[in-house]
PDB file of N, CA and C in Angstrom:
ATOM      1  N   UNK A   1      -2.133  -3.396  24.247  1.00  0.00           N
ATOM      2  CA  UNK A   1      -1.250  -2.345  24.735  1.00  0.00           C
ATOM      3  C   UNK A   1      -1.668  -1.042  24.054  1.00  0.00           C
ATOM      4  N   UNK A   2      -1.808   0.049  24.375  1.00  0.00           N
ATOM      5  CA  UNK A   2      -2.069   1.606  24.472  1.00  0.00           C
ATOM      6  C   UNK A   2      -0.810   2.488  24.185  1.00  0.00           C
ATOM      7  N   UNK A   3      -1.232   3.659  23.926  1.00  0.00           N
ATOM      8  CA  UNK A   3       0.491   4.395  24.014  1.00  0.00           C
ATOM      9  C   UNK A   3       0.868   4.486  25.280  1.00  0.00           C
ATOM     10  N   UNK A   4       0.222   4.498  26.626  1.00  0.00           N
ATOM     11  CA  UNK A   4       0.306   4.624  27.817  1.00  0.00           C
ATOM     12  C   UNK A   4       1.381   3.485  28.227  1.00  0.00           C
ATOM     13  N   UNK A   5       0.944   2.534  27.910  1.00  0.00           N
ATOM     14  CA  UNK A   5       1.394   1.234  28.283  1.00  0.00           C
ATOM     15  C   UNK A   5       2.556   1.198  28.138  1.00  0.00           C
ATOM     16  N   UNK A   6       2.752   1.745  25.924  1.00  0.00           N
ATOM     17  CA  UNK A   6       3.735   1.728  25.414  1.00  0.00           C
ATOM     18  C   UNK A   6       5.015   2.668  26.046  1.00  0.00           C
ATOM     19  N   UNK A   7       4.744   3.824  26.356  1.00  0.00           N
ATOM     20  CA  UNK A   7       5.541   5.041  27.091  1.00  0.00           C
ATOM     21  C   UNK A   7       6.182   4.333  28.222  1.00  0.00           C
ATOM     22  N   UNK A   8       4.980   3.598  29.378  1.00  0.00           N
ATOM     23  CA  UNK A   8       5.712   3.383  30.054  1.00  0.00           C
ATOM     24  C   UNK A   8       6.567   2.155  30.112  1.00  0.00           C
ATOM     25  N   UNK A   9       6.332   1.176  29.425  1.00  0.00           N
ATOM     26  CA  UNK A   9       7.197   0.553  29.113  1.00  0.00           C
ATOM     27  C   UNK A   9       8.970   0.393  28.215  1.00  0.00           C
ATOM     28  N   UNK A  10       8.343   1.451  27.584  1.00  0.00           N
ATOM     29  CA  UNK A  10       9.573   2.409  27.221  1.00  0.00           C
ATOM     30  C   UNK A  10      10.852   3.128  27.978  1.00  0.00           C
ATOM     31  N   UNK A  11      10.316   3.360  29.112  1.00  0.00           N
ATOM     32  CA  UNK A  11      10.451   4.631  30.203  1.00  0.00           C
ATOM     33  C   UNK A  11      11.331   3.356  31.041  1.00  0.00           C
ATOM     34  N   UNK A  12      10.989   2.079  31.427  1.00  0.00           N
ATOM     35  CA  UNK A  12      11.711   1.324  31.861  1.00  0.00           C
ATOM     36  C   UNK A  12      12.497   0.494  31.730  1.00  0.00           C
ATOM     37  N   UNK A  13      12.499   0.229  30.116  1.00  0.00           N
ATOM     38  CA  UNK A  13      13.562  -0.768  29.743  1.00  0.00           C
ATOM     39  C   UNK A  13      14.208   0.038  29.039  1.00  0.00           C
ATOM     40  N   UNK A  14      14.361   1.501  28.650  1.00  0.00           N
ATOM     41  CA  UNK A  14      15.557   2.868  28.553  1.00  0.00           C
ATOM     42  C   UNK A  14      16.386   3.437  29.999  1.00  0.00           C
ATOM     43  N   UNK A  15      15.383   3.004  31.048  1.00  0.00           N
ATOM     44  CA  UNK A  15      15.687   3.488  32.218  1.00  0.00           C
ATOM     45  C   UNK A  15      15.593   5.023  31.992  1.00  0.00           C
ATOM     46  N   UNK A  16      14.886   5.933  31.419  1.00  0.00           N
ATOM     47  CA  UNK A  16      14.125   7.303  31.387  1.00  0.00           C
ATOM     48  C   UNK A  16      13.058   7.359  32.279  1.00  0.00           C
ATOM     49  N   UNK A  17      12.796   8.666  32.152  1.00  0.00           N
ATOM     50  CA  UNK A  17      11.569   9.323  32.518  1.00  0.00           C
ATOM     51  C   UNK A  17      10.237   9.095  31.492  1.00  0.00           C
ATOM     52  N   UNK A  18       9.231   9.450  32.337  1.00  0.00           N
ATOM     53  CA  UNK A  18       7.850   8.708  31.359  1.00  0.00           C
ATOM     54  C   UNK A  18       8.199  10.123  30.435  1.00  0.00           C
ATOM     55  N   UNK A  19       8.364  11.101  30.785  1.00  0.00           N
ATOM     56  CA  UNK A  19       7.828  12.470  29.956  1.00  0.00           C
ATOM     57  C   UNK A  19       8.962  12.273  28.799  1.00  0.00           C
ATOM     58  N   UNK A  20       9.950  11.745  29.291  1.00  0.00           N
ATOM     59  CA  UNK A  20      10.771  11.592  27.837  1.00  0.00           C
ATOM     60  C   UNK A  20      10.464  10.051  26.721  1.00  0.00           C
ATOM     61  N   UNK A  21      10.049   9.070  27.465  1.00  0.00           N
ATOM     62  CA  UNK A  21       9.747   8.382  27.030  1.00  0.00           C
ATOM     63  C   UNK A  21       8.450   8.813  25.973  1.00  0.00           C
ATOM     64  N   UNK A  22       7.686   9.631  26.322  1.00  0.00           N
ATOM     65  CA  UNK A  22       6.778  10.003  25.534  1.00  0.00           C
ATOM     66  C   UNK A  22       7.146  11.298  24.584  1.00  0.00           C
ATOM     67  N   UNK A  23       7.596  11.921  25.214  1.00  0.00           N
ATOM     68  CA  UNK A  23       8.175  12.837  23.855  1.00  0.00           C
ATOM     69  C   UNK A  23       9.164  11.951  23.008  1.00  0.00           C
ATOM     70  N   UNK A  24       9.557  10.932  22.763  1.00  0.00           N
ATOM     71  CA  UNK A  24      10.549   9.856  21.962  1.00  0.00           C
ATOM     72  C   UNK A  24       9.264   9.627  21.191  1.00  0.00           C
ATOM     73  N   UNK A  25       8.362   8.690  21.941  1.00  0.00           N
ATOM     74  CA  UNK A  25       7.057   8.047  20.912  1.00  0.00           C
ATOM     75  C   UNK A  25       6.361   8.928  19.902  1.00  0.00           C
ATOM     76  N   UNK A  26       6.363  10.281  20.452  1.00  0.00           N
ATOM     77  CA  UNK A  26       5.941  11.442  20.011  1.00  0.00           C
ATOM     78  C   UNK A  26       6.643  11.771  18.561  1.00  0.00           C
ATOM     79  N   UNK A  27       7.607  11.744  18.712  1.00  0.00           N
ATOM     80  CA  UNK A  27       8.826  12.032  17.763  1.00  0.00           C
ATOM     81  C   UNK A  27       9.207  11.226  16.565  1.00  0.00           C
ATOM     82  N   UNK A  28       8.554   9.724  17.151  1.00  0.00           N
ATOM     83  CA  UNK A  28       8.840   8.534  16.068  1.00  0.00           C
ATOM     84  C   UNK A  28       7.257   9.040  15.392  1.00  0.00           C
ATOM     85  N   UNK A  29       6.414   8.860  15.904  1.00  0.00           N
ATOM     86  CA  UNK A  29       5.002   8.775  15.186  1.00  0.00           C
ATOM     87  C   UNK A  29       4.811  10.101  14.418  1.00  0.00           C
ATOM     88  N   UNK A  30       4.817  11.546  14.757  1.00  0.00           N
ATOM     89  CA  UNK A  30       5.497  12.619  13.936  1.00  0.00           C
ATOM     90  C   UNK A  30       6.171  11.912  12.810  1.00  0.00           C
ATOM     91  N   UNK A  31       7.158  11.767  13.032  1.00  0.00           N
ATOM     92  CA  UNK A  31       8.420  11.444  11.996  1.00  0.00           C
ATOM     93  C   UNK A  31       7.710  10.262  11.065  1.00  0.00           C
ATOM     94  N   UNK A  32       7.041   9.591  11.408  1.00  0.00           N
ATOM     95  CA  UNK A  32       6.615   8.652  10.234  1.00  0.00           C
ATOM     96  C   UNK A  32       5.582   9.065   9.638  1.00  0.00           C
ATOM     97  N   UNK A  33       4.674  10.121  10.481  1.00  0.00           N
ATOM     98  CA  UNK A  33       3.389  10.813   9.340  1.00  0.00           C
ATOM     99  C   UNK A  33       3.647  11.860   8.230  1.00  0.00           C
ATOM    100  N   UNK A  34       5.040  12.418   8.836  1.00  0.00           N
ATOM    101  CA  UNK A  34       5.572  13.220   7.803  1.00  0.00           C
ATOM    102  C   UNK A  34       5.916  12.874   6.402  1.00  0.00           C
ATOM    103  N   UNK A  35       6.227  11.083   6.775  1.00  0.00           N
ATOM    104  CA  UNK A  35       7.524  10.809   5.648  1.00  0.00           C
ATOM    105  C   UNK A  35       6.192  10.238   4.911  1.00  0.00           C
ATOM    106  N   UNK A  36       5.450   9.633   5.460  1.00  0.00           N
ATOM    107  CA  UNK A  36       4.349   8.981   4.523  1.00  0.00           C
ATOM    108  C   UNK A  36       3.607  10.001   3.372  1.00  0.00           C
ATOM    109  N   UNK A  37       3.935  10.845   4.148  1.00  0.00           N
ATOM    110  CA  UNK A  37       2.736  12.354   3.685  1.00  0.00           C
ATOM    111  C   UNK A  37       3.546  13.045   2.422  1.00  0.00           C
ATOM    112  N   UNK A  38       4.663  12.805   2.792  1.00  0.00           N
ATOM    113  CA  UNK A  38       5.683  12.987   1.387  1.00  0.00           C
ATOM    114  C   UNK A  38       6.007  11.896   0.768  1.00  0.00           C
ATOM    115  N   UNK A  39       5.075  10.583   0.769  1.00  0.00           N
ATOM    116  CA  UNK A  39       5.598   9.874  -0.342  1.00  0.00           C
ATOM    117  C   UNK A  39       6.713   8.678  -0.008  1.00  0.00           C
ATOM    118  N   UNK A  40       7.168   9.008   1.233  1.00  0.00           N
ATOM    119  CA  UNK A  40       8.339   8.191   1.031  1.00  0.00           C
ATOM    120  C   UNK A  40       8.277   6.946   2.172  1.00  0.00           C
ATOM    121  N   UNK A  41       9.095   5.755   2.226  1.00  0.00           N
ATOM    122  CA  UNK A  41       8.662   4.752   2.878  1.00  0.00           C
ATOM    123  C   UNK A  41       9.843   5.314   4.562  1.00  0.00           C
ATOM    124  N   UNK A  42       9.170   4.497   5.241  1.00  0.00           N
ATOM    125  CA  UNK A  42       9.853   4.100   6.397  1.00  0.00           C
ATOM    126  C   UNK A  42      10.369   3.287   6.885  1.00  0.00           C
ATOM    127  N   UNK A  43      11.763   2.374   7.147  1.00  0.00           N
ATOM    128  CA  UNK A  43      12.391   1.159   6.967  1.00  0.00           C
ATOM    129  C   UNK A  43      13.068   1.253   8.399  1.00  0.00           C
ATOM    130  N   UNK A  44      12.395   0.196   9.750  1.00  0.00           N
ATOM    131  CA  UNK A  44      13.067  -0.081  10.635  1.00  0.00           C
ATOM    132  C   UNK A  44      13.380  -1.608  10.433  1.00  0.00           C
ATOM    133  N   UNK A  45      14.774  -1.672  10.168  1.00  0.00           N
ATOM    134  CA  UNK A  45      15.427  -3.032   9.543  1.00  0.00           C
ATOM    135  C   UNK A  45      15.269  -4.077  10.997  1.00  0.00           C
ATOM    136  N   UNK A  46      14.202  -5.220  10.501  1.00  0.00           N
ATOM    137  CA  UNK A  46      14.245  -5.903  11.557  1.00  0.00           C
ATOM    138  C   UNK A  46      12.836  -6.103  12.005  1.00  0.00           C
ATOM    139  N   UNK A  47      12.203  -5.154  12.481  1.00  0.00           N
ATOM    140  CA  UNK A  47      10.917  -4.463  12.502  1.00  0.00           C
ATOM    141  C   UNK A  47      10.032  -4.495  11.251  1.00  0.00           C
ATOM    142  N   UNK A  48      10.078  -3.580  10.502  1.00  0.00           N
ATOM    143  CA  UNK A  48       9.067  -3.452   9.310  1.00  0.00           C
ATOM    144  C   UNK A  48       9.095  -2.545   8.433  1.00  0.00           C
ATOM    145  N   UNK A  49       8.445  -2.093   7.404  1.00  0.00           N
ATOM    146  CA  UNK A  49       8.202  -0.951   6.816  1.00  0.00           C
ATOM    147  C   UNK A  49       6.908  -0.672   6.686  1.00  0.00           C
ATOM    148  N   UNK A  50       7.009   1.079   7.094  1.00  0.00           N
ATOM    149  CA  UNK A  50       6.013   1.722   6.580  1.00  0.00           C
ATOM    150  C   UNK A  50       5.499   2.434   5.480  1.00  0.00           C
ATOM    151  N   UNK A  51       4.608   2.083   4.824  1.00  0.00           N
ATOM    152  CA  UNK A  51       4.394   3.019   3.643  1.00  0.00           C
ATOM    153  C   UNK A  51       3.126   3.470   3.213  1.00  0.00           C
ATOM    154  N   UNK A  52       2.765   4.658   2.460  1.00  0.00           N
ATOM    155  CA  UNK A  52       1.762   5.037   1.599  1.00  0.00           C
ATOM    156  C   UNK A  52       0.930   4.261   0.423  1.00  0.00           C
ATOM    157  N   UNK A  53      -0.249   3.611   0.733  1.00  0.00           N
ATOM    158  CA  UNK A  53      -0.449   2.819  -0.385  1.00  0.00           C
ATOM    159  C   UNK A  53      -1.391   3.178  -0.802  1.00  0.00           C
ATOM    160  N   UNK A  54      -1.937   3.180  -2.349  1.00  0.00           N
ATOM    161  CA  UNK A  54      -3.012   3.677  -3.125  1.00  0.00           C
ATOM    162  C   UNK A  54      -4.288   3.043  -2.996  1.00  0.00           C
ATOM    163  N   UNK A  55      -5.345   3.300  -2.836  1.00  0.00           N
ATOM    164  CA  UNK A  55      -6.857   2.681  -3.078  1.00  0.00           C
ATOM    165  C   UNK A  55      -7.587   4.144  -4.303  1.00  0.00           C
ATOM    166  N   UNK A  56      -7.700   3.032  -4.902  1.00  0.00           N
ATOM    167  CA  UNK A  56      -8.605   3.676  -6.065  1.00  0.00           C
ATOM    168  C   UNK A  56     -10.053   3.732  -5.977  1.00  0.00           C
ATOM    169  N   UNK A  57     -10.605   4.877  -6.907  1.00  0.00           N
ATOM    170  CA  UNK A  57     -11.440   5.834  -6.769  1.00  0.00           C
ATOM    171  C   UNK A  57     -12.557   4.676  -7.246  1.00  0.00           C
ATOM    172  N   UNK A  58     -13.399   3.853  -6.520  1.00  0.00           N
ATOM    173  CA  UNK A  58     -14.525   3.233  -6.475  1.00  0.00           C
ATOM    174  C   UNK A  58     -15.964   3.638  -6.061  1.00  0.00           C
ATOM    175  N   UNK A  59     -16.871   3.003  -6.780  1.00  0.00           N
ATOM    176  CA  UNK A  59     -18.690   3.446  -6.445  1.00  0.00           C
ATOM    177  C   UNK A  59     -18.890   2.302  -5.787  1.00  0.00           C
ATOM    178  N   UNK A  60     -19.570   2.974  -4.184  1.00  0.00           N
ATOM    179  CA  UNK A  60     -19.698   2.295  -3.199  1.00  0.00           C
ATOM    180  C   UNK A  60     -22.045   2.787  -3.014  1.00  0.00           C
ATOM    181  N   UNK A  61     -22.367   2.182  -2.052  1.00  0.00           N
ATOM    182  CA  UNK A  61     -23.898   1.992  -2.182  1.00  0.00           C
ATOM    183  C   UNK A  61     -24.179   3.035  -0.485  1.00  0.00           C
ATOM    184  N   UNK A  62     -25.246   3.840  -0.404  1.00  0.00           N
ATOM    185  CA  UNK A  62     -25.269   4.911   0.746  1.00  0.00           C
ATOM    186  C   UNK A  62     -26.244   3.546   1.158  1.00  0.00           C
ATOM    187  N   UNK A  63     -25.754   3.294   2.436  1.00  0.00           N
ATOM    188  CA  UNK A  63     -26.389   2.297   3.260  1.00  0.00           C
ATOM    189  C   UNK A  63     -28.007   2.070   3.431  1.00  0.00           C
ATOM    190  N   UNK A  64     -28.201   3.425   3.942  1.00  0.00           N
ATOM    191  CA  UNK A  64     -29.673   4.341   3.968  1.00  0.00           C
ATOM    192  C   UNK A  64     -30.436   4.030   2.882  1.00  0.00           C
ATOM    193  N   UNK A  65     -30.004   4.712   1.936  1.00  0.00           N
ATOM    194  CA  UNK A  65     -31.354   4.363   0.663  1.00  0.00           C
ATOM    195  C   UNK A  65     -30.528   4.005  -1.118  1.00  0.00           C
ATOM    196  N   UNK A  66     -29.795   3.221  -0.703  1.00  0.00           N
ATOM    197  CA  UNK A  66     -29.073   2.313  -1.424  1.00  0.00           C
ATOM    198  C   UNK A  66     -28.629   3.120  -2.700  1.00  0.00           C
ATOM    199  N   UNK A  67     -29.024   4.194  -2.806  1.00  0.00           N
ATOM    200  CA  UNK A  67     -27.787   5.173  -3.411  1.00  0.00           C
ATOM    201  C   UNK A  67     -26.469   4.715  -3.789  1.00  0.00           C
ATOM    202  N   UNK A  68     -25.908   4.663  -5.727  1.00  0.00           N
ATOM    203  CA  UNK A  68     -24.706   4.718  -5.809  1.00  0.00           C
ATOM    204  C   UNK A  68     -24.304   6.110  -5.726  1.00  0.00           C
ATOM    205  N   UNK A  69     -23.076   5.852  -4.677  1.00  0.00           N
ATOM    206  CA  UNK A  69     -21.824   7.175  -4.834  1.00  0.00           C
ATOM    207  C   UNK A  69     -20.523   6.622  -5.223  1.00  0.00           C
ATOM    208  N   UNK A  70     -20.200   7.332  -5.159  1.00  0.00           N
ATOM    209  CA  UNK A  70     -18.485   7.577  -5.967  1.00  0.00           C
ATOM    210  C   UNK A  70     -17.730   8.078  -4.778  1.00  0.00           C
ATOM    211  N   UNK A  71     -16.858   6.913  -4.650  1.00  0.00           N
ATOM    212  CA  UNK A  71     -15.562   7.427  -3.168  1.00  0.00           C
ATOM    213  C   UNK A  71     -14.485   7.517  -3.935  1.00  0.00           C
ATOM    214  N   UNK A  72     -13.487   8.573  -3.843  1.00  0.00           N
ATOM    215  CA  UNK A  72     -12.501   9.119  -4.481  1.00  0.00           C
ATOM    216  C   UNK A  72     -11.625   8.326  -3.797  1.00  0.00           C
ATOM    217  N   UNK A  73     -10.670   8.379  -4.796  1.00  0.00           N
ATOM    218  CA  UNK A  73      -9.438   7.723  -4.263  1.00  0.00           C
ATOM    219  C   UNK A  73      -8.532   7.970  -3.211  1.00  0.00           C
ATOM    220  N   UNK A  74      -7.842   7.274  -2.473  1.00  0.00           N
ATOM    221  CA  UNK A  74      -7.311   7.413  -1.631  1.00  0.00           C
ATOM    222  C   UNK A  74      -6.067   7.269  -0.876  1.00  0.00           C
ATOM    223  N   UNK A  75      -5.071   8.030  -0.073  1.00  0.00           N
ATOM    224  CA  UNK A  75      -3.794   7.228   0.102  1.00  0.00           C
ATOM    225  C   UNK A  75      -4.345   6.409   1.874  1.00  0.00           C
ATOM    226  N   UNK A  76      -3.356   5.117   1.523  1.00  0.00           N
ATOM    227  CA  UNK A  76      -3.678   4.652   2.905  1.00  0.00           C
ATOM    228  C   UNK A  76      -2.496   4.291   3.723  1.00  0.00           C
ATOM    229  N   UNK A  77      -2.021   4.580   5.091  1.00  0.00           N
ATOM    230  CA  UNK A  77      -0.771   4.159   5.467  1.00  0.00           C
ATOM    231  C   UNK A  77      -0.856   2.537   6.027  1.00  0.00           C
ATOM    232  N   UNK A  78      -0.154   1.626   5.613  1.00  0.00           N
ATOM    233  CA  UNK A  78       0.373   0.417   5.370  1.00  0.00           C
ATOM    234  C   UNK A  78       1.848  -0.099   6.352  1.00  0.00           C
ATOM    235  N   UNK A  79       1.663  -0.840   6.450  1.00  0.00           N
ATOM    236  CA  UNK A  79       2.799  -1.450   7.221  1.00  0.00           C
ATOM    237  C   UNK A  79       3.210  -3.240   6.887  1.00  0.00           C
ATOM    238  N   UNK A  80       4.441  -3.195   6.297  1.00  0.00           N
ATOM    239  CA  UNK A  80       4.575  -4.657   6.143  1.00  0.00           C
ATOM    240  C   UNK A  80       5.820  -5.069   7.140  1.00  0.00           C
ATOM    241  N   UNK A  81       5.126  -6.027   7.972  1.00  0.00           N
ATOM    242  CA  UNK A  81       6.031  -6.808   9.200  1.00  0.00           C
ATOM    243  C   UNK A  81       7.217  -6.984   8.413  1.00  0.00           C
ATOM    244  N   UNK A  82       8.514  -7.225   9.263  1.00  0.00           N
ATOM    245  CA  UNK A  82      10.093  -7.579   9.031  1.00  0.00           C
ATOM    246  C   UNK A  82      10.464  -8.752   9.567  1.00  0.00           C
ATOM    247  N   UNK A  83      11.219  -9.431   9.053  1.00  0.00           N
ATOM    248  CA  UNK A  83      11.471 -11.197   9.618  1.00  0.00           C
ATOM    249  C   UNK A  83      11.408 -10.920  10.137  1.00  0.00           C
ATOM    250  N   UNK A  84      12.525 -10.329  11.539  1.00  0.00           N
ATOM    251  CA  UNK A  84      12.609 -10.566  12.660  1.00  0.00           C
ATOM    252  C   UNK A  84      11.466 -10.335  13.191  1.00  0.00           C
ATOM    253  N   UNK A  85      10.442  -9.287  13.135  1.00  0.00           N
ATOM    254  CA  UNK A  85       9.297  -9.281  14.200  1.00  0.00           C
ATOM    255  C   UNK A  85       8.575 -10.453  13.423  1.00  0.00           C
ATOM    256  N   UNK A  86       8.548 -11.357  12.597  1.00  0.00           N
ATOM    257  CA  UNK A  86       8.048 -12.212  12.218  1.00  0.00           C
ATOM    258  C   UNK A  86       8.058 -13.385  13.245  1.00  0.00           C
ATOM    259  N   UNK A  87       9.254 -13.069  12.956  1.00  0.00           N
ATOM    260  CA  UNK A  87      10.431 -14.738  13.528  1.00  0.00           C
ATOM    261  C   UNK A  87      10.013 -14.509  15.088  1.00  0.00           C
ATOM    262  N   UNK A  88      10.129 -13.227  16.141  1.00  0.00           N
ATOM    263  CA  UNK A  88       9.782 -13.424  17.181  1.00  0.00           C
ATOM    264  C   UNK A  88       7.832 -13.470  17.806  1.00  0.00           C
ATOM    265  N   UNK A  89       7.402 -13.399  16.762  1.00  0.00           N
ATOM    266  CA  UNK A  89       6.040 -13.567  17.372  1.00  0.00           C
ATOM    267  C   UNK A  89       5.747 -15.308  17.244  1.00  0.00           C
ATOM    268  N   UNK A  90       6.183 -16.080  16.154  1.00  0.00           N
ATOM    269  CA  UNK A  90       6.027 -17.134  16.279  1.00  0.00           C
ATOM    270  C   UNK A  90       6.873 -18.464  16.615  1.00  0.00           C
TER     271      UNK A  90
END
């Protein structure tokens, strides 16, 4: 599934319009790059949480001519599944 997919599937089990259905998706995905970007988690109870997680500053090899470099550390956004979307996938 795509955001396309997602919108319109959205759009029909809200009984909306696609254009609002997509300004909604718009609004959630905004809203969670913000909160990550400040640090803070995202908790849809049921669903999952989203959060900011650390990778540290490691020497990795340049593919090409086997060169060590140094990759700086990094934040990475993370997501840990919630029973329920647990419980309904299996």
């Amino acid at each position: 599934m795509n955001k396309a997919d997602l919108i319109e599937q959205m759009a029909q089990a809200a009984e909306i319009s696609k254009s609002a259905a997509e300004r909604s998706v718009d609004a959630l995905i905004n809203a969670v790059k913000a909160s990550l970007r400040k640090g803070e988690e995202v908790t849809l109870v049921g669903f999952g949480t989203f959060y900011a997680g650390l990778r540290a500053a490691r020497t990795g090899r340049n593919p090409r001519t086997g060169e060590a470099i140094e990759i700086k550390a990094a934040k990475t956004p993370k997501f840990r599944a919630g029973k329920a979307l647990k419980d309904a996938i299996n």
